[in-house]
N, C-alpha and C. Protein backbone atom coordinates (compact mmCIF):
# COMPACT_ATOMS: atom_id res chain seq x y z
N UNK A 1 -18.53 11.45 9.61
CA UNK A 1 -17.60 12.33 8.94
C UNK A 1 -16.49 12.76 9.90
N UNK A 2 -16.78 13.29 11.19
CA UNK A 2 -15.84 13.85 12.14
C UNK A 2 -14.58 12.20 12.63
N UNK A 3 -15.33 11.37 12.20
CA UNK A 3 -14.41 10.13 12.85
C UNK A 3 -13.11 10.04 11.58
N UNK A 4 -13.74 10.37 10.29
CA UNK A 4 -12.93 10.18 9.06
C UNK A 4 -11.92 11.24 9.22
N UNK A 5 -12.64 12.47 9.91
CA UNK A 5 -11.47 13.52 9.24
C UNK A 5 -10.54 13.15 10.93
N UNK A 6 -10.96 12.71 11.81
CA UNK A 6 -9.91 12.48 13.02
C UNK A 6 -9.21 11.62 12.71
N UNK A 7 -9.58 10.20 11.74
CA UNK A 7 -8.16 9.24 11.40
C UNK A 7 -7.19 9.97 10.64
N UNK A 8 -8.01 10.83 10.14
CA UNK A 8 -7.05 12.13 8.76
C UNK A 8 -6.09 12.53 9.47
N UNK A 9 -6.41 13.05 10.66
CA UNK A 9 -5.72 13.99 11.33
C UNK A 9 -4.30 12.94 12.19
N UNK A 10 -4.71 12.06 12.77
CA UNK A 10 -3.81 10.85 13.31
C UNK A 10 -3.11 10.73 12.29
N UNK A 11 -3.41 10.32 11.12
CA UNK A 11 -2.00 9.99 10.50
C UNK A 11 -0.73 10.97 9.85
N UNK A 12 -1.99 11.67 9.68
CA UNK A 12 -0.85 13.17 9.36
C UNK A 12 -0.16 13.17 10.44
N UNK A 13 -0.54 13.27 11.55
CA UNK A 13 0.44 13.32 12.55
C UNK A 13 1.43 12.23 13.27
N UNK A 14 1.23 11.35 12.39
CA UNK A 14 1.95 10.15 12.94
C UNK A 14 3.81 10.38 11.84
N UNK A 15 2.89 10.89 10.86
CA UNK A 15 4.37 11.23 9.87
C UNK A 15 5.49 11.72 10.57
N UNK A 16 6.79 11.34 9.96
CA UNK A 16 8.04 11.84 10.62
C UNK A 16 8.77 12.86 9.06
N UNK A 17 9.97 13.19 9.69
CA UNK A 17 10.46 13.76 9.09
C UNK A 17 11.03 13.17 7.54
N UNK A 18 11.38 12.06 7.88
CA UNK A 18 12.25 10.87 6.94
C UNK A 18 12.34 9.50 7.51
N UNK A 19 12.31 8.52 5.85
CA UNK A 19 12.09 7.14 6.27
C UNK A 19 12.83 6.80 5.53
N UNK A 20 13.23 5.72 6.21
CA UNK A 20 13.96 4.13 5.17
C UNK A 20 13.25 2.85 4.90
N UNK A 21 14.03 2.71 4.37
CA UNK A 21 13.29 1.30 3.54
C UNK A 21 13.34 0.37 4.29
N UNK A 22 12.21 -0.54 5.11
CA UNK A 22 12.36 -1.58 6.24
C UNK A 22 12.17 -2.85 5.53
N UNK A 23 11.31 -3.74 6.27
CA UNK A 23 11.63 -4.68 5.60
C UNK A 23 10.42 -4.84 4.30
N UNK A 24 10.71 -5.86 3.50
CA UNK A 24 10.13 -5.75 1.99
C UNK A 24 9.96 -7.38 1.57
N UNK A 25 9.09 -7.23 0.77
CA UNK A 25 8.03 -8.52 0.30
C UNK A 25 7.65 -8.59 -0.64
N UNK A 26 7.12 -9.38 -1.69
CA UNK A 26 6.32 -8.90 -2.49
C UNK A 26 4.69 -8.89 -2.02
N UNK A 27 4.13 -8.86 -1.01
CA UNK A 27 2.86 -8.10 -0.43
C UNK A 27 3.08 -6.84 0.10
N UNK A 28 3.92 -6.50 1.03
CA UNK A 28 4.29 -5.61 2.05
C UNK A 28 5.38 -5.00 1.92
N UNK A 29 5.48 -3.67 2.18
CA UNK A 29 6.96 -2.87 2.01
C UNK A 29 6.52 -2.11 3.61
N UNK A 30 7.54 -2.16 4.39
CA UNK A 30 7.97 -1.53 5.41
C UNK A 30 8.43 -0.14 5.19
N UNK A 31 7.85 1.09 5.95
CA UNK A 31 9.09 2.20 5.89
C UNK A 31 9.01 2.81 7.07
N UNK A 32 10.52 2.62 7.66
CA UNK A 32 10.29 3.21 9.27
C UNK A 32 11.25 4.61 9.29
N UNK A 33 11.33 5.12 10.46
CA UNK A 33 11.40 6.26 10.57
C UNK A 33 13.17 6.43 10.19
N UNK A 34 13.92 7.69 10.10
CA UNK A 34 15.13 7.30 9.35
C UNK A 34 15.84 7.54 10.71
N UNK A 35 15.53 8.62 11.56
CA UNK A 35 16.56 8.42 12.98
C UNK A 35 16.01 7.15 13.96
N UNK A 36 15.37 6.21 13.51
CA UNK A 36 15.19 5.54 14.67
C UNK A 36 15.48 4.14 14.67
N UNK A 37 16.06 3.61 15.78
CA UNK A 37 17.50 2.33 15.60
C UNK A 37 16.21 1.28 14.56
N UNK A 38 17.16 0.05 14.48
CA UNK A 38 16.37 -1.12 13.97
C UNK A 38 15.54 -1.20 14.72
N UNK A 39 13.69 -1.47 14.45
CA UNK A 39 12.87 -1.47 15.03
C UNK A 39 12.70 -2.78 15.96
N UNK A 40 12.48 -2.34 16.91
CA UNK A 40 12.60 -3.23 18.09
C UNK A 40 11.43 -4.31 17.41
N UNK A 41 11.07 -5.38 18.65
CA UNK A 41 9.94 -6.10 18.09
C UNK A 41 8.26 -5.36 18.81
N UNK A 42 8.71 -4.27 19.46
CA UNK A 42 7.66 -3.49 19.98
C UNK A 42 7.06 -2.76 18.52
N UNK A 43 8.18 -2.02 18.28
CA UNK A 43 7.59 -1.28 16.86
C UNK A 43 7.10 -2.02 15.76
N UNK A 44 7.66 -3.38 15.45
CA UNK A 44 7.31 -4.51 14.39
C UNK A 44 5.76 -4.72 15.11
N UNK A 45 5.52 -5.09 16.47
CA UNK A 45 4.56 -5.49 16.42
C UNK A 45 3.51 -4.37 16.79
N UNK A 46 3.76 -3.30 16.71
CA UNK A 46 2.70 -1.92 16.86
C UNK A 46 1.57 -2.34 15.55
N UNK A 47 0.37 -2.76 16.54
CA UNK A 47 -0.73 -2.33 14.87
C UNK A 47 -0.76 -1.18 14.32
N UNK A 48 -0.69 -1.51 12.81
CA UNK A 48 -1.21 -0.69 11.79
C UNK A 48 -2.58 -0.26 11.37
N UNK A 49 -2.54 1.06 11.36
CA UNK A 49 -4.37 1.34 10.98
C UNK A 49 -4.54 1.69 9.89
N UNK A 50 -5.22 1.38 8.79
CA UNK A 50 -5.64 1.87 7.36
C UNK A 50 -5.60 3.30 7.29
N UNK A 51 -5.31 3.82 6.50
CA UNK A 51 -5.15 5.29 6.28
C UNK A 51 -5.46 5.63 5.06
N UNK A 52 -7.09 5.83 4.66
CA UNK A 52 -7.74 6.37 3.31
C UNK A 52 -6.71 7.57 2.90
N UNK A 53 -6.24 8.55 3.94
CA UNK A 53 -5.90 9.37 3.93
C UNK A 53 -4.66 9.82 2.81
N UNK A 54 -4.07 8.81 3.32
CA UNK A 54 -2.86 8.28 2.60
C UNK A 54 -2.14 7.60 1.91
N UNK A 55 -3.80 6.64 1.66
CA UNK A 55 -4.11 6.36 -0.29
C UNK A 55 -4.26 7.30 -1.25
N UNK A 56 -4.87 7.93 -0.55
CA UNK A 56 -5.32 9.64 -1.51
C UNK A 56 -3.97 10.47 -1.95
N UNK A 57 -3.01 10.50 -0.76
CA UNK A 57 -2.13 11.04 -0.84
C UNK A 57 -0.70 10.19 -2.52
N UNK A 58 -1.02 8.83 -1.89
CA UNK A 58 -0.34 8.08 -2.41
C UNK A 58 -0.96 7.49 -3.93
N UNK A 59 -1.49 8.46 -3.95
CA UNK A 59 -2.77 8.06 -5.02
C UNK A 59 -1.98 8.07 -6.66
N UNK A 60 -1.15 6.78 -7.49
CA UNK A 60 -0.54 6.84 -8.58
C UNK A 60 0.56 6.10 -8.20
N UNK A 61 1.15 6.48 -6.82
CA UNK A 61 2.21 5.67 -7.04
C UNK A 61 1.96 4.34 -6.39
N UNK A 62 0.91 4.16 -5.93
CA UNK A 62 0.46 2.60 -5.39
C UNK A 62 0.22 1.74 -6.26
N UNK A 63 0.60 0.82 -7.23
CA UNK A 63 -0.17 -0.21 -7.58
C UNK A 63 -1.44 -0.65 -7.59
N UNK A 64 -2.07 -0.76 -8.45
CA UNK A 64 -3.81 -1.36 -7.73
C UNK A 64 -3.35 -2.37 -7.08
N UNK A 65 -4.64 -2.08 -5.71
CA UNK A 65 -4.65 -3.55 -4.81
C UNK A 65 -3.61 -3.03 -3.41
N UNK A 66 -2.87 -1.96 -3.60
CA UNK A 66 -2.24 -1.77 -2.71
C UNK A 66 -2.56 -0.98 -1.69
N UNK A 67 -2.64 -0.52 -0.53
CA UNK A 67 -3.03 0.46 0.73
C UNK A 67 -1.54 0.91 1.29
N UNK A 68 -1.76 1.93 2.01
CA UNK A 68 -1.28 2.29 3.15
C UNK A 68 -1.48 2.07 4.23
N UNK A 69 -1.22 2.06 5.45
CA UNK A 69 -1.27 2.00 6.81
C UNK A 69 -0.30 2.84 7.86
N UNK A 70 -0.56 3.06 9.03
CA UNK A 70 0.54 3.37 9.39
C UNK A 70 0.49 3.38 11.31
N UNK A 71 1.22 3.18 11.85
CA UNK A 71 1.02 3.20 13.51
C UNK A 71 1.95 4.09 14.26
N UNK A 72 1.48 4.28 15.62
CA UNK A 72 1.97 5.09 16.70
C UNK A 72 3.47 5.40 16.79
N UNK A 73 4.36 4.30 16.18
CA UNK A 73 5.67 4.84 15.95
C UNK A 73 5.76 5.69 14.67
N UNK A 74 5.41 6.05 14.00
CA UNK A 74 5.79 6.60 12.59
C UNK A 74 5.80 5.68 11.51
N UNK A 75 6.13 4.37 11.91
CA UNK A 75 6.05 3.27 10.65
C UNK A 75 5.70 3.28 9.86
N UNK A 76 5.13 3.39 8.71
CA UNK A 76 4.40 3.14 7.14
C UNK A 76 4.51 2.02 6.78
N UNK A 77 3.50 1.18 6.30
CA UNK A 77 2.71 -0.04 5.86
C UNK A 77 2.54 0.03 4.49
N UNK A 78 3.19 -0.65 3.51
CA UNK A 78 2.29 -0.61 1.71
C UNK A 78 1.74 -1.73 1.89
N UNK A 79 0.74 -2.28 1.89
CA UNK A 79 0.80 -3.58 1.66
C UNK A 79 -0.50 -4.27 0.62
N UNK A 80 -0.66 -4.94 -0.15
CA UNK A 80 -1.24 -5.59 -1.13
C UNK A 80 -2.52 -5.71 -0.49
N UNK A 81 -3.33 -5.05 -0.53
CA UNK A 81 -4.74 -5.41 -0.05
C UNK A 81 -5.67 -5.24 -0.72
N UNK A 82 -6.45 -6.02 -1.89
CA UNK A 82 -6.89 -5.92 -2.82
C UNK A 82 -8.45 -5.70 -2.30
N UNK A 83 -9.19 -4.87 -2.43
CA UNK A 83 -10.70 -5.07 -2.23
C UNK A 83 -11.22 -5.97 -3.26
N UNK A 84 -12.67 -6.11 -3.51
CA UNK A 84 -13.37 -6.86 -4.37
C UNK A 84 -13.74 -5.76 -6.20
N UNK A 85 -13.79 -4.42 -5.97
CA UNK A 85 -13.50 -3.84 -6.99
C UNK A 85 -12.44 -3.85 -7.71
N UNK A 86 -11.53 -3.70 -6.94
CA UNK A 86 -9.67 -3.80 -7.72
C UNK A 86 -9.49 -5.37 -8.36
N UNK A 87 -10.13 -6.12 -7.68
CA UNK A 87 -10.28 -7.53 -7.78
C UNK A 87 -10.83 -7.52 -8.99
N UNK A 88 -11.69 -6.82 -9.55
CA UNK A 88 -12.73 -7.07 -10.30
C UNK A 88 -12.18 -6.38 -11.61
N UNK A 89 -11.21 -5.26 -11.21
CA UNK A 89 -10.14 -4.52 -12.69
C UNK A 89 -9.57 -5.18 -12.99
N UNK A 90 -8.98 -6.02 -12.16
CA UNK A 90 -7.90 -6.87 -12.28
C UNK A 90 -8.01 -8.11 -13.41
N UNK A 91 -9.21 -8.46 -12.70
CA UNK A 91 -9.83 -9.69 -14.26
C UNK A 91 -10.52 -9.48 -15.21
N UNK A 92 -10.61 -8.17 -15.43
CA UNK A 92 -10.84 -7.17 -17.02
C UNK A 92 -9.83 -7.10 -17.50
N UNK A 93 -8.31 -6.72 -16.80
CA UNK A 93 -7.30 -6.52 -17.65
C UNK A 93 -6.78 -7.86 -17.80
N UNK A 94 -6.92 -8.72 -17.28
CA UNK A 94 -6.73 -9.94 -17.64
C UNK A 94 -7.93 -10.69 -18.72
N UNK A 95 -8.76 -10.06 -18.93
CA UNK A 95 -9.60 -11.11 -20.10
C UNK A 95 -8.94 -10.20 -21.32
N UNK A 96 -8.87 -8.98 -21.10
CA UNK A 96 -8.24 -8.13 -22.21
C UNK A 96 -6.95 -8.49 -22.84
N UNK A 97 -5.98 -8.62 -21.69
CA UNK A 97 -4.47 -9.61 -22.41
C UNK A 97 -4.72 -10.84 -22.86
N UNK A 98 -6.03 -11.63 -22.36
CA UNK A 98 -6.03 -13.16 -22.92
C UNK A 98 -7.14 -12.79 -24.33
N UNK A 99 -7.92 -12.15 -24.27
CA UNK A 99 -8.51 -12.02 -25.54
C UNK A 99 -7.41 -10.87 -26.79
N UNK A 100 -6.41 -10.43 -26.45
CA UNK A 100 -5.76 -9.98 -27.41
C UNK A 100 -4.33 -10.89 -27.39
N UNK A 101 -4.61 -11.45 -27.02
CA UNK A 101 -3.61 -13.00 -27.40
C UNK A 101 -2.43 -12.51 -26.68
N UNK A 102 -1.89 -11.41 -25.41
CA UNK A 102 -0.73 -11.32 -25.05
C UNK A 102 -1.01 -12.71 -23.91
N UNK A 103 -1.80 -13.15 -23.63
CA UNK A 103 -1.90 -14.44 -21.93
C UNK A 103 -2.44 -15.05 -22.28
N UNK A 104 -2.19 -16.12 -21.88
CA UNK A 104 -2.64 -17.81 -21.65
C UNK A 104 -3.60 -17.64 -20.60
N UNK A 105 -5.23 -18.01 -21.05
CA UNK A 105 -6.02 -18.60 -19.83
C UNK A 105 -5.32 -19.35 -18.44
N UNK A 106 -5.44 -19.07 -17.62
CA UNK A 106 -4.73 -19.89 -16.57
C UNK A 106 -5.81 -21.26 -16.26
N UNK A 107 -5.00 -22.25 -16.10
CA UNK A 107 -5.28 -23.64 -15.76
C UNK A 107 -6.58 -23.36 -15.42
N UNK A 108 -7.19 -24.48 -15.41
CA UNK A 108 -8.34 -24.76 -14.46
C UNK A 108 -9.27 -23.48 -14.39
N UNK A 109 -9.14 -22.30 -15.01
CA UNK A 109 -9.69 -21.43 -15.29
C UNK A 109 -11.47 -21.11 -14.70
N UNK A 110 -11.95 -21.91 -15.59
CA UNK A 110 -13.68 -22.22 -15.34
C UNK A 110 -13.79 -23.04 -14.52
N UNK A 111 -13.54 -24.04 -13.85
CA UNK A 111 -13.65 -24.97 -12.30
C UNK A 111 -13.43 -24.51 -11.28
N UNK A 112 -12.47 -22.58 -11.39
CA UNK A 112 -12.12 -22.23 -10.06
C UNK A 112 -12.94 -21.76 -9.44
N UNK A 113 -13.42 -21.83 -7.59
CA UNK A 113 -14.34 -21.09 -7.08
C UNK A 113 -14.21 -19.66 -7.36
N UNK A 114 -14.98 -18.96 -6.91
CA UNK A 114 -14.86 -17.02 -7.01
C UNK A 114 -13.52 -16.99 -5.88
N UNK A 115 -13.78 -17.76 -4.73
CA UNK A 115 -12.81 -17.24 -3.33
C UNK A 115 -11.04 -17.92 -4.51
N UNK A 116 -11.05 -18.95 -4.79
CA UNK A 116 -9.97 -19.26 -5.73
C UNK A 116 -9.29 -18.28 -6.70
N UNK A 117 -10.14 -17.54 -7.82
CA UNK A 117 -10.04 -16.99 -8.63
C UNK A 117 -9.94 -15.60 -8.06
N UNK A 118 -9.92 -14.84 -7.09
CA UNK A 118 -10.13 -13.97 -6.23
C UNK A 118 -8.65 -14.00 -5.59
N UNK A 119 -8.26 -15.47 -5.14
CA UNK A 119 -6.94 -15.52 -4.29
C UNK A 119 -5.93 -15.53 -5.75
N UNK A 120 -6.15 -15.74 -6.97
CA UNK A 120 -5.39 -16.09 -7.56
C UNK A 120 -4.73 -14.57 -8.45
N UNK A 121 -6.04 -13.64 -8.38
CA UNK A 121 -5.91 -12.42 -9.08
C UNK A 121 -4.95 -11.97 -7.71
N UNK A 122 -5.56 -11.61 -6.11
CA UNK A 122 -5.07 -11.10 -5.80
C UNK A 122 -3.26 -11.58 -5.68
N UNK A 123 -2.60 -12.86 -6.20
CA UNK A 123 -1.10 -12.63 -6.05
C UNK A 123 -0.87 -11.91 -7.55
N UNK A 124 -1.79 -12.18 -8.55
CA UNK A 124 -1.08 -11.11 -9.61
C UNK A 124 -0.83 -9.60 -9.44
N UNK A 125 -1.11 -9.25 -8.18
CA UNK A 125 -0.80 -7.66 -7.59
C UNK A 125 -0.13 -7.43 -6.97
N UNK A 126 0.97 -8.53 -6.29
CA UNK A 126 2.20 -7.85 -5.80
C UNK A 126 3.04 -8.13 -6.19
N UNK A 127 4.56 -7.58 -6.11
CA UNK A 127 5.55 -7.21 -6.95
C UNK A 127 6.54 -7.79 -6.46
N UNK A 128 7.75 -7.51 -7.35
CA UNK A 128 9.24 -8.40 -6.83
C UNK A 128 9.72 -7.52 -5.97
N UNK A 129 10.86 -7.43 -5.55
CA UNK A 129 11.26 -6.99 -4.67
C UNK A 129 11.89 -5.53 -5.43
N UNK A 130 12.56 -5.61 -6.57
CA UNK A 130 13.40 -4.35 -6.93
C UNK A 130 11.87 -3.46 -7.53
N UNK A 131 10.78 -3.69 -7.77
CA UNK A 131 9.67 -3.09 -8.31
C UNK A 131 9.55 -2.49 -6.92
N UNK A 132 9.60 -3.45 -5.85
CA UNK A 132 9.31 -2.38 -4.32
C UNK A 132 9.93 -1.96 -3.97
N UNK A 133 10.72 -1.73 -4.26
CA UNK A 133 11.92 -0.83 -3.70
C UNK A 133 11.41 0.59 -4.59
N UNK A 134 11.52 0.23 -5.54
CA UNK A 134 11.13 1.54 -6.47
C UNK A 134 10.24 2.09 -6.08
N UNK A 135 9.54 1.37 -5.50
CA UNK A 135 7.72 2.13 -5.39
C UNK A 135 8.15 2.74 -3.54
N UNK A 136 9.23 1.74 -3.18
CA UNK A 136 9.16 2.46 -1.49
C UNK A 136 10.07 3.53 -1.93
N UNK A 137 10.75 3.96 -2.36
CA UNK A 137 12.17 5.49 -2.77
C UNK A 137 10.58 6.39 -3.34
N UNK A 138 9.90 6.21 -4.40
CA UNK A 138 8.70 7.18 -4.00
C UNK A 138 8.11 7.28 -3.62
N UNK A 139 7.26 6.79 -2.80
CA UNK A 139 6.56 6.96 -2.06
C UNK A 139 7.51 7.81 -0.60
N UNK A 140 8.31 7.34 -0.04
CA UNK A 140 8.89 7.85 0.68
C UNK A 140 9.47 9.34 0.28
N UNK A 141 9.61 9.75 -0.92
CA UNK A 141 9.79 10.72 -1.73
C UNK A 141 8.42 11.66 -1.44
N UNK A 142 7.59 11.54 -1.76
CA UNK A 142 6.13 12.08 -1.52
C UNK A 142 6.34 12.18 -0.11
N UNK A 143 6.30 11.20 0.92
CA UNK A 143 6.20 11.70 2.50
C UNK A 143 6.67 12.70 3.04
N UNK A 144 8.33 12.80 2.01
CA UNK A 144 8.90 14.35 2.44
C UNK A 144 8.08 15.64 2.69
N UNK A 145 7.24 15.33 1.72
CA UNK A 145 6.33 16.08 0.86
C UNK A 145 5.74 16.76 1.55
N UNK A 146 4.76 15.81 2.69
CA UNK A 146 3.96 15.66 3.08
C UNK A 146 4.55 15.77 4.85
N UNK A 147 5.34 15.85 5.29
CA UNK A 147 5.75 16.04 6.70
C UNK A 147 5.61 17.18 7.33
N UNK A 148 4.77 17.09 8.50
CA UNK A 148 4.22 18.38 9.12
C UNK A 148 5.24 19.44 9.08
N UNK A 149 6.28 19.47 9.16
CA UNK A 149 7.37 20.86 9.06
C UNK A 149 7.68 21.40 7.25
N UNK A 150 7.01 20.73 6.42
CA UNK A 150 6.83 21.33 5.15
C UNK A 150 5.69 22.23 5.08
N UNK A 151 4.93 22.25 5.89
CA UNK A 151 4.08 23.25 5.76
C UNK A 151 2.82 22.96 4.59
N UNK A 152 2.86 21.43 4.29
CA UNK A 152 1.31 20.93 4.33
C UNK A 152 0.57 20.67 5.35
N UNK A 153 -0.53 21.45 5.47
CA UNK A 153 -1.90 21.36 5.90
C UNK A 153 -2.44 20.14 6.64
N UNK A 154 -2.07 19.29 5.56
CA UNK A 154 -2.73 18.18 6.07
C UNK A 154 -3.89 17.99 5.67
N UNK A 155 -4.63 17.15 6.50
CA UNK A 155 -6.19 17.07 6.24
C UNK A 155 -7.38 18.70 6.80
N UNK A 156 -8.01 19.14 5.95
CA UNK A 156 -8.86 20.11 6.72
C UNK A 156 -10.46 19.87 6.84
N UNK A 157 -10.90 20.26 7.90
CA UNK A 157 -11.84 19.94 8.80
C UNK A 157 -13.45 20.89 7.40
């Protein structure tokens, strides 16, 4: 428990004041800090650490399948990371559109392995680019929110 609420506490504190929109994908949306130049390739290559914290936080405006992350520069990470549960909503709402006649079974359907059918749900979860943009303007909207000089809390012990 004390290790959970210390990643809590790291990322809260990794937050900055304000972000922009970095670079963008349909897996991954970048958001780096707003006073700080184009990120060198130090900051690009700073690992990212999962942040439950800030799924919770981000909790509605993520997409299923999507996470947060975030590292030692301030950076923020969205990126498409589907577990095996989300995986598993995913091809409920898909037997639901193909059994109410809005989707076409996809090809090869019943011949695909699980790891196949698994890789194939997870690209139906990330987005075009103007869908991420949308989702990075709120989410980055919420961070305001959420920046230690607003006088959220944060995580408590």
């Amino acid at each position: 428990m004390d290790q959970v609420l210390d990643a809590c506490r790291r990322d809260h504190a990794r937050l900055v004041k304000a972000y922009r929109l970095g670079r963008i994908g349909p897996g991954a949306i970048e958001l780096w800090p707003e006073d700080a130049a184009e990120p060198s390739t130090g900051m690009a290559a700073a690992p990212f650490d999962a942040s439950p914290w800030l799924d919770h936080e981000l909790f509605g405006l993520l997409p299923l399948g999507w996470h947060a992350a975030t590292n030692e520069h301030g950076a923020v990470l969205l990126q498409c990371e589907p577990d095996a549960s989300e995986l598993l909503i995913e091809a409920g709402n898909l037997i639901e559109r193909m059994a109410a006649g809005k989707e076409a079974a996809p090809a090869d359907w019943g011949r695909l392995s699980q790891d196949r059918r698994s890789a194939w749900l997870a690209t139906r979860l990330t987005v075009e680019p103007d869908a991420a943009r949308q989702i990075a303007q709120h989410v980055m909207w919420r961070l305001a929110k959420l920046r230690p000089e607003s006088g959220h809390a944060g995580p408590r012990a």
